[in-house]
Protein backbone atom coordinates (compact mmCIF):
# COMPACT_ATOMS: atom_id res chain seq x y z
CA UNK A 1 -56.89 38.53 63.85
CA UNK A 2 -54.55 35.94 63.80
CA UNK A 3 -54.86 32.78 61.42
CA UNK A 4 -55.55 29.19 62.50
CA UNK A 5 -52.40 27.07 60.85
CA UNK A 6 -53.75 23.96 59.39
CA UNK A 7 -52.21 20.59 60.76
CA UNK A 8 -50.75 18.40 58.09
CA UNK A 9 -54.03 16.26 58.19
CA UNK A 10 -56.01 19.35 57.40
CA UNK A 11 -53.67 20.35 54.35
CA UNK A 12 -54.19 16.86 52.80
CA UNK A 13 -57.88 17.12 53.38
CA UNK A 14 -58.18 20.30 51.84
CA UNK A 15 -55.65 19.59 48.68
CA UNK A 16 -57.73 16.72 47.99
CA UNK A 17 -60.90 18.57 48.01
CA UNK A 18 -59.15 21.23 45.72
CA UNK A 19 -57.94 18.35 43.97
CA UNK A 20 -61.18 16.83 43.66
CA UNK A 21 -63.28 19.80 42.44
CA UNK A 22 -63.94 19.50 38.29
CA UNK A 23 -61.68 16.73 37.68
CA UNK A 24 -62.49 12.70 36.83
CA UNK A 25 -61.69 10.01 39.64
CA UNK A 26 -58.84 7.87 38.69
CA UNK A 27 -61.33 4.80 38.41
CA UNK A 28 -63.14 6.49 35.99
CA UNK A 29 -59.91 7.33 33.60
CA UNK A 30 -59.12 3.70 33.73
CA UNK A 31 -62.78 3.07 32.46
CA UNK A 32 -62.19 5.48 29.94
CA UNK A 33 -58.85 4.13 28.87
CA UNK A 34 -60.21 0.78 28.54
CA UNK A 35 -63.35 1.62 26.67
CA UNK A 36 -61.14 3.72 24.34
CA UNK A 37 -58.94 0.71 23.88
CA UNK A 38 -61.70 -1.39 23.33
CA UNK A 39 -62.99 0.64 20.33
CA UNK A 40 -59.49 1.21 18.89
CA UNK A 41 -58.96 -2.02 18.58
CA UNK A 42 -63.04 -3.19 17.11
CA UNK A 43 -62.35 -0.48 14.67
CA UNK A 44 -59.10 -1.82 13.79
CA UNK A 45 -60.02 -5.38 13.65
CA UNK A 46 -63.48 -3.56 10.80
CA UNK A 47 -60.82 -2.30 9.12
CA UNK A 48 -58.48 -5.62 8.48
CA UNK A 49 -61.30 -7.84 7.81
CA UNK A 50 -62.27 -4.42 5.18
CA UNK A 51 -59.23 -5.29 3.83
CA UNK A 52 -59.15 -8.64 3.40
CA UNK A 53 -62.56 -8.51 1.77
CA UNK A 54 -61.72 -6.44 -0.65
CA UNK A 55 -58.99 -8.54 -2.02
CA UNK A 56 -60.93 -11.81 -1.18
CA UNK A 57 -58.29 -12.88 1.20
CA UNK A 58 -58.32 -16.86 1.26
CA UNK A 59 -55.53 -17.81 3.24
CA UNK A 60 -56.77 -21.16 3.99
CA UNK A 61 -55.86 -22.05 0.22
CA UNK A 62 -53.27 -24.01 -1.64
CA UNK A 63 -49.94 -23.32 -2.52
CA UNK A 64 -48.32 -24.85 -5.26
CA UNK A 65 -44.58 -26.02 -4.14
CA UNK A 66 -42.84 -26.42 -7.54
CA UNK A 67 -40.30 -28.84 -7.51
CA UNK A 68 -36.96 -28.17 -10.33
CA UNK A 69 -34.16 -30.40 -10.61
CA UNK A 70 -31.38 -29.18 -12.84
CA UNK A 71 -31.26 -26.18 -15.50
CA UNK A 72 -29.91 -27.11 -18.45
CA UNK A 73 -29.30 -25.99 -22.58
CA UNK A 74 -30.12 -30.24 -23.04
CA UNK A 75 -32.51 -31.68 -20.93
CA UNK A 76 -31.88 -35.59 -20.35
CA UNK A 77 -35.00 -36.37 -18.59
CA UNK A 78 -38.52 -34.76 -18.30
CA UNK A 79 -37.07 -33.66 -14.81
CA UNK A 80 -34.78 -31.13 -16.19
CA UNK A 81 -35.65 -27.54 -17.59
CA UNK A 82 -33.72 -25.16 -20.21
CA UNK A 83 -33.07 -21.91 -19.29
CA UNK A 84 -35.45 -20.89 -21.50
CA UNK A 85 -37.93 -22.80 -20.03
CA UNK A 86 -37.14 -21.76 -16.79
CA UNK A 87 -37.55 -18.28 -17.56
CA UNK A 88 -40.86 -19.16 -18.56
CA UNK A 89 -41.83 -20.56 -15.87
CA UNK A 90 -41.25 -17.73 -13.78
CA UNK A 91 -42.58 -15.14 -15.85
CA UNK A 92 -45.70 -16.94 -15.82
CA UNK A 93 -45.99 -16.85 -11.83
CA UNK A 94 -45.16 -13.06 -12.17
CA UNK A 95 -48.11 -12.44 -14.58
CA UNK A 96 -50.27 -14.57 -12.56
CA UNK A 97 -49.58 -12.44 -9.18
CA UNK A 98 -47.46 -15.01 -7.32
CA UNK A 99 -44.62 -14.21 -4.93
CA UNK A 100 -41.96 -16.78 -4.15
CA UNK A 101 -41.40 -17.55 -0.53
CA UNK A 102 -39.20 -20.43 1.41
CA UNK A 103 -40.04 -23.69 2.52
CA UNK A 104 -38.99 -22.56 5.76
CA UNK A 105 -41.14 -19.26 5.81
CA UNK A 106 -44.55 -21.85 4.34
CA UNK A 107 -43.99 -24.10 7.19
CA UNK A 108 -43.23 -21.94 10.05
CA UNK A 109 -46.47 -19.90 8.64
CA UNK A 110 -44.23 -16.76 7.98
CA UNK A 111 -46.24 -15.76 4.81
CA UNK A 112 -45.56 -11.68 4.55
CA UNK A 113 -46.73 -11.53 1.20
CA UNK A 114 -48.16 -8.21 0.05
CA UNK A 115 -52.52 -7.81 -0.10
CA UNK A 116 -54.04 -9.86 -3.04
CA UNK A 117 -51.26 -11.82 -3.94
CA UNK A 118 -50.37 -16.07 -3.95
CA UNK A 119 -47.10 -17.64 -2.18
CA UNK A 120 -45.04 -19.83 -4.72
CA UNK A 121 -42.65 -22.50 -2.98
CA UNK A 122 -39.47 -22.85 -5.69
CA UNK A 123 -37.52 -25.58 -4.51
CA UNK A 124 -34.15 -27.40 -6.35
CA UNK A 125 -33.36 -30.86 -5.41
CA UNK A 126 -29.73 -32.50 -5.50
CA UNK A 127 -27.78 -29.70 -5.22
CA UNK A 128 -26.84 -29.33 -9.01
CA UNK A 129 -23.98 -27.02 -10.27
CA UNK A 130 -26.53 -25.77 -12.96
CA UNK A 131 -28.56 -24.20 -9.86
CA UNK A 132 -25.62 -22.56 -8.18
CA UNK A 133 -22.02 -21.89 -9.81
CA UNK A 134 -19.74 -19.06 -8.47
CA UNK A 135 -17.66 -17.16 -11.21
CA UNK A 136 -14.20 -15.51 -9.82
CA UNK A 137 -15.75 -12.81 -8.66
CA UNK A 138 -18.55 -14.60 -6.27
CA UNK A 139 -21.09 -14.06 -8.82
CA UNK A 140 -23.71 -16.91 -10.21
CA UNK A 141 -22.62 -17.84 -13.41
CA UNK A 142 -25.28 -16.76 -16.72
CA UNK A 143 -28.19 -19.12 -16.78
CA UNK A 144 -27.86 -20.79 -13.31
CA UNK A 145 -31.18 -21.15 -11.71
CA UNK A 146 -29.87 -18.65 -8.97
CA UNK A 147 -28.85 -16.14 -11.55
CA UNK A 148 -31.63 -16.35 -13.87
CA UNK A 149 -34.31 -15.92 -10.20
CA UNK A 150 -32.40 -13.06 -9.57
CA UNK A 151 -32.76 -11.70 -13.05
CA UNK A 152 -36.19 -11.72 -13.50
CA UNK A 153 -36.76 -10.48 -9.50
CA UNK A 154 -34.77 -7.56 -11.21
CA UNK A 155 -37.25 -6.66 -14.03
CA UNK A 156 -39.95 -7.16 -11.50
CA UNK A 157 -40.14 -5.85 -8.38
CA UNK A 158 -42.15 -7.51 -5.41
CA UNK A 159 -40.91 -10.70 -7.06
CA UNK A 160 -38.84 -12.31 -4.20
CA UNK A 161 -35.83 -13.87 -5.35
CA UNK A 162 -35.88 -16.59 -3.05
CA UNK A 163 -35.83 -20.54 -2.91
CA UNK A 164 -35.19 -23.36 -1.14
CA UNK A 165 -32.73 -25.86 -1.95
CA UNK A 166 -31.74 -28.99 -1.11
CA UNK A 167 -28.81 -30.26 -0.95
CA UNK A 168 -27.34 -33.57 -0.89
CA UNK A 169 -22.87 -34.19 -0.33
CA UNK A 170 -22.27 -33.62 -3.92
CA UNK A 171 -22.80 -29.74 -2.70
CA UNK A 172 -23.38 -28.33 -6.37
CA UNK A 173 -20.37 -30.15 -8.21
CA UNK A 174 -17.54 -28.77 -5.55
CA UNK A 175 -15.43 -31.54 -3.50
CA UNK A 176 -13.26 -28.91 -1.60
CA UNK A 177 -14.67 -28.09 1.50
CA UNK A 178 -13.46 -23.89 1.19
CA UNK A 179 -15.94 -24.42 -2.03
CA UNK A 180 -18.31 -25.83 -0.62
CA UNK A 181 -18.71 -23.56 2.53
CA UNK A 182 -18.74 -20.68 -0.19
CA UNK A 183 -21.61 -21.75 -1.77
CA UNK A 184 -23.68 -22.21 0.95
CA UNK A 185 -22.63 -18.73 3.20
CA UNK A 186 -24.04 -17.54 -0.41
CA UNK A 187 -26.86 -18.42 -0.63
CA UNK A 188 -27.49 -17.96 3.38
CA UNK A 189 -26.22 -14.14 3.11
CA UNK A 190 -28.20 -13.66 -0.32
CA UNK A 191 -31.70 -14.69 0.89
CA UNK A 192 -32.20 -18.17 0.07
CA UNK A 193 -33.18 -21.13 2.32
CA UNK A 194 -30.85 -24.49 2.15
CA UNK A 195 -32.73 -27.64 2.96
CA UNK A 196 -31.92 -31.48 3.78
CA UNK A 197 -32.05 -33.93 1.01
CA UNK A 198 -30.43 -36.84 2.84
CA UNK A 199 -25.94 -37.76 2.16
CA UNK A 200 -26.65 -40.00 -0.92
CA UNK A 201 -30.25 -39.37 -2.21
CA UNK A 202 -31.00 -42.42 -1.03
CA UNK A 203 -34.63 -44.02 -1.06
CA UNK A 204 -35.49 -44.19 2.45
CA UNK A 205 -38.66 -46.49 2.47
CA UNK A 206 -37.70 -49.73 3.94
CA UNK A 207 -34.75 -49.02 5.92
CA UNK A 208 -34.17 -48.81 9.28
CA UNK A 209 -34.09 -46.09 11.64
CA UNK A 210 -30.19 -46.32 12.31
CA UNK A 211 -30.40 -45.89 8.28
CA UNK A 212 -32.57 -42.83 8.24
CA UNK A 213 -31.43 -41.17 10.87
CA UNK A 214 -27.19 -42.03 9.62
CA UNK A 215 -28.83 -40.35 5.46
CA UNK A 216 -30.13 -37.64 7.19
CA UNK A 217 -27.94 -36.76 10.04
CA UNK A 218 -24.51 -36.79 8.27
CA UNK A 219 -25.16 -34.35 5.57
CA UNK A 220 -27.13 -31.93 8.42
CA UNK A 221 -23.91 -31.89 10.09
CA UNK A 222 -21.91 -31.58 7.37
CA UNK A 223 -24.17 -28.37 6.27
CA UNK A 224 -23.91 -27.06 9.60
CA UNK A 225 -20.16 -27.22 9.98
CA UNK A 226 -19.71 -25.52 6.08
CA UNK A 227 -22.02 -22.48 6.82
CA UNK A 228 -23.54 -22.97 10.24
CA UNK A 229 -27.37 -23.93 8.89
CA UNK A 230 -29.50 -26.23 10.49
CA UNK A 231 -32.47 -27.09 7.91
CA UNK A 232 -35.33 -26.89 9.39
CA UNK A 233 -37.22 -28.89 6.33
CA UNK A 234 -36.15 -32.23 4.34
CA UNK A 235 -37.46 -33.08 0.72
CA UNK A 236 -37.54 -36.89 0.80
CA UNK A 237 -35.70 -38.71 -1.92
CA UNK A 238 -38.12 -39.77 -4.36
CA UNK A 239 -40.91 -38.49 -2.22
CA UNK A 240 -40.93 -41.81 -0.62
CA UNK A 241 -41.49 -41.54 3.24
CA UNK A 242 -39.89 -43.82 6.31
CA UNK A 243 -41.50 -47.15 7.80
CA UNK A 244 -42.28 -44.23 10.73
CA UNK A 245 -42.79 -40.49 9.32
CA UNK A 246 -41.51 -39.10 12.07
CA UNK A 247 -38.21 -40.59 11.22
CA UNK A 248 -37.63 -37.79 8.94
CA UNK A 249 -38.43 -35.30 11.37
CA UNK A 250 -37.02 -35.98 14.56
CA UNK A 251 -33.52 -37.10 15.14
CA UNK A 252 -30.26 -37.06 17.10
CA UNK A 253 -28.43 -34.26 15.14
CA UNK A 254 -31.57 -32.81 12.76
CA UNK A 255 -35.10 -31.35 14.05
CA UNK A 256 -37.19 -30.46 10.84
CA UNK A 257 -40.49 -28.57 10.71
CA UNK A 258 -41.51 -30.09 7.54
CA UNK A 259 -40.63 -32.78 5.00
CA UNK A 260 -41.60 -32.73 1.57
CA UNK A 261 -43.07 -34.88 -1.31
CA UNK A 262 -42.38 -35.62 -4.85
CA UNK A 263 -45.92 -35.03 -6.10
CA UNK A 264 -48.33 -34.06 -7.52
CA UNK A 265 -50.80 -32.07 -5.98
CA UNK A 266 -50.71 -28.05 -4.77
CA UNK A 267 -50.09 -28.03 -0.58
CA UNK A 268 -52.67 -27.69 1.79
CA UNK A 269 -51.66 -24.12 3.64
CA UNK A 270 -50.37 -24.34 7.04
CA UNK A 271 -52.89 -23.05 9.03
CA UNK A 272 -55.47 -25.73 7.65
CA UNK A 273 -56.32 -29.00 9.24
CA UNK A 274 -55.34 -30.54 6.08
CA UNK A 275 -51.78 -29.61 6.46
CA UNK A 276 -49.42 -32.45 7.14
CA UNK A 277 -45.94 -31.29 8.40
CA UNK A 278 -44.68 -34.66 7.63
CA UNK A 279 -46.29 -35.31 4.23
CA UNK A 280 -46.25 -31.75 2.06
CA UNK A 281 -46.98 -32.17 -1.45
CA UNK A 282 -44.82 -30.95 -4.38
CA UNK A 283 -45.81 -30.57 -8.06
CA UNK A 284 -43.16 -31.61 -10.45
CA UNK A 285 -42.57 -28.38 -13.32
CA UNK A 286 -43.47 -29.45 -16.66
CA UNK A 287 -46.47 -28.97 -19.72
CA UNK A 288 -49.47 -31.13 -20.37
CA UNK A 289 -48.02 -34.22 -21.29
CA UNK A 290 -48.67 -37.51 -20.68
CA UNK A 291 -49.60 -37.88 -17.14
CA UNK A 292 -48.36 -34.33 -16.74
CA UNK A 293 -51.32 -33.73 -18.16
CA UNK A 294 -53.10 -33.22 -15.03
CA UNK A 295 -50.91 -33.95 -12.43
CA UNK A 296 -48.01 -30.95 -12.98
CA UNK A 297 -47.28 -27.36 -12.98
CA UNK A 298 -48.85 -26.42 -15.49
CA UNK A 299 -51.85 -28.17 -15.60
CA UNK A 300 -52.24 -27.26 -11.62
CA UNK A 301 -51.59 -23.78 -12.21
CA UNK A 302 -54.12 -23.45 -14.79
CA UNK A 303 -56.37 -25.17 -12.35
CA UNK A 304 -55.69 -22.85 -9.19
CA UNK A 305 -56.28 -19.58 -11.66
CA UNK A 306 -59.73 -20.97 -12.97
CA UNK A 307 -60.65 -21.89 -9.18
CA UNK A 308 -59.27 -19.10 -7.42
CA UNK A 309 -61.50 -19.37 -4.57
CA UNK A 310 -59.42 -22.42 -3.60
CA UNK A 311 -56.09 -20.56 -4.44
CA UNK A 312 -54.39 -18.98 -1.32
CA UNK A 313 -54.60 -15.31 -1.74
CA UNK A 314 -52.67 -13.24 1.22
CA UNK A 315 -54.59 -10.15 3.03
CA UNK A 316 -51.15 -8.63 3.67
CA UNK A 317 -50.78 -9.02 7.29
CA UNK A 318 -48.66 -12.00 8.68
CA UNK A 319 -50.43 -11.62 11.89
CA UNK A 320 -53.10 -12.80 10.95
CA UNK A 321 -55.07 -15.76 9.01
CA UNK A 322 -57.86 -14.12 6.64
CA UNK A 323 -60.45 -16.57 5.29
CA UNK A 324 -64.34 -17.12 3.63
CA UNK A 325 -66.46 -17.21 7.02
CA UNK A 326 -67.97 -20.85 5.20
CA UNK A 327 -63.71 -22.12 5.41
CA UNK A 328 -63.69 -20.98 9.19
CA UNK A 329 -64.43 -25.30 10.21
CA UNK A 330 -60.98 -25.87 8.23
CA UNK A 331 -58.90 -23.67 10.38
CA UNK A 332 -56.33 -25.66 12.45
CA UNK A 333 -57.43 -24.52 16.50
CA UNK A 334 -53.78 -23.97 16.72
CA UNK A 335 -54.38 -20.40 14.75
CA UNK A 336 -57.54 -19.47 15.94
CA UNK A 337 -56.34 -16.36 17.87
CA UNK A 338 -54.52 -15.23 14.35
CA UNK A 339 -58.32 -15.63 12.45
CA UNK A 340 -59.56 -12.92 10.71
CA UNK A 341 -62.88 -14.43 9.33
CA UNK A 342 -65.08 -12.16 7.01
């Protein structure tokens, strides 16, 4: 008996019967894929807000920006700190579980801090030799603000040794511009942020904007050309602001993301409506004296450890922002994609 050959039609209608017998329509895999995905990613959103629970995750919170000046073995004014002192202060944010980040990480909301710990701002105004000097060798000299960060990031790890300074022309005591550039590539290749802090530390209330914009625009150049760094904050001489705020910001050769205060009060974070890119706070370092009595470091630390429920405390992920469900109405819209509300 001979044997019918199949047209081409018929083999297609047969292999897709073959093909059809005990296995799942493609429609249905894509269900199944999605539904899969769909509980992957409830579970793994359980697990985060688990997470952030368990180390009471309040990224909403404040963060204390500590503002330093110069480092010194004789302090002239209540601005100044011994190395001593200095050391201090810094082994006090290590026992108190704080990890230093940049003014540029706080106000681009780059906060990859680990689970359970608090971001520290350091920042160094005027651009001081006592903050940065370079031995021979490229080294910070002993007792330098850089050098003594990096030594006590040394005897504790997870302690960043990073900071944000800002600099003004006198460029840490050096006039030659090889010097100069040195200083700066430094500190760019060794982890620390520069900022702007106007040519002459001049007080900028009052002027004009060809004023503001000349202070601010010169030495952002200048900084540029030495290392190739464009700031992206300012700290405002004397913490006074502009006739216009946005002055500081905005201009023909700078672009800033945030410009920062003299005092006296711990910063808003920056994923809370209260956060004011053009007005952060900074708390001057110093003990309980006087009117530091309540309005600097240490009185503001003690403060943020006896209310740590309005302390920022990090959940560990920088993707997202992990709060209190009762904080959620603080939560700048901008971030509500990133909120992780338990």
């Amino acid at each position: 008996m001979r044997l019918r050959v199949l047209s081409g039609t018929g083999v297609l209608a047969a292999a897709a019967v073959l093909a059809g017998c005990g296995s799942q329509p493609d429609t249905a895999k894509v269900v199944d894929t999605k539904a899969n995905a769909a509980a992957k990613a409830k579970a793994s959103k359980a697990a985060k807000i688990q997470r952030a629970a368990k180390v009471k995750a309040n990224e909403l919170g404040q963060i204390p920006v500590l503002m330093f000046h110069r480092i010194i073995d004789k302090p002239a004014t209540t601005d100044d700190r011994t190395p001593k002192q200095f050391r201090a202060d810094l082994e006090r944010l290590v026992k108190e579980d704080y990890v230093p980040i940049t003014a540029a990480e706080m106000v681009s909301g780059k906060i990859a801090i680990p689970a359970g710990k608090h971001p520290v701002v350091l920042t160094f105004d005027d651009s001081s030799p006592s903050q940065l000097t370079l031995n021979e060798m490229g080294v910070p000299q002993k007792d330098t603000a850089v050098a003594i960060l990096k030594e006590v990031a040394a005897k504790h790890p997870g302690f960043r040794p990073v900071a944000t300074l800002y600099v003004t022309r006198d460029m840490f005591g050096k006039t030659v511009r090889e010097e100069q550039s040195q200083a700066l590539i430094w500190l760019k290749d060794n982890g620390f942020d520069i900022g702007n802090h106007t040519r002459d530390h001049l007080n900028l209330r009052g002027r004009s904007q060809k004023e503001v914009e000349e202070q601010i625009g010169t030495i952002a150049q200048q900084i540029n050309a030495l290392s190739y760094i464009k700031p992206s904050t300012i700290a405002l001489p004397y913490g006074n602001q502009p006739s216009k705020k946005n002055w500081a910001m905005h201009g023909k050769h700078y672009h800033h993301q945030g410009a920062f205060l003299a005092g006296y009060t711990p910063a808003p974070a920056p994923f809370s409506k209260a956060f004011d890119p053009a007005g952060i706070p900074r708390i001057k370092v110093m003990e309980k004296k006087g009117d530091c009595a309540q309005f600097c470091s240490h009185a503001w630390l003690d403060w943020l450890k006896s209310n740590p429920d309005m302390r920022y405390t990090s959940d560990g992920d920088i993707s997202t922002v992990a709060y209190p469900k009762f904080k959620t109405p603080y939560l700048r819209k901008s971030f509500a994609t990133w909120s992780l509300p338990y």
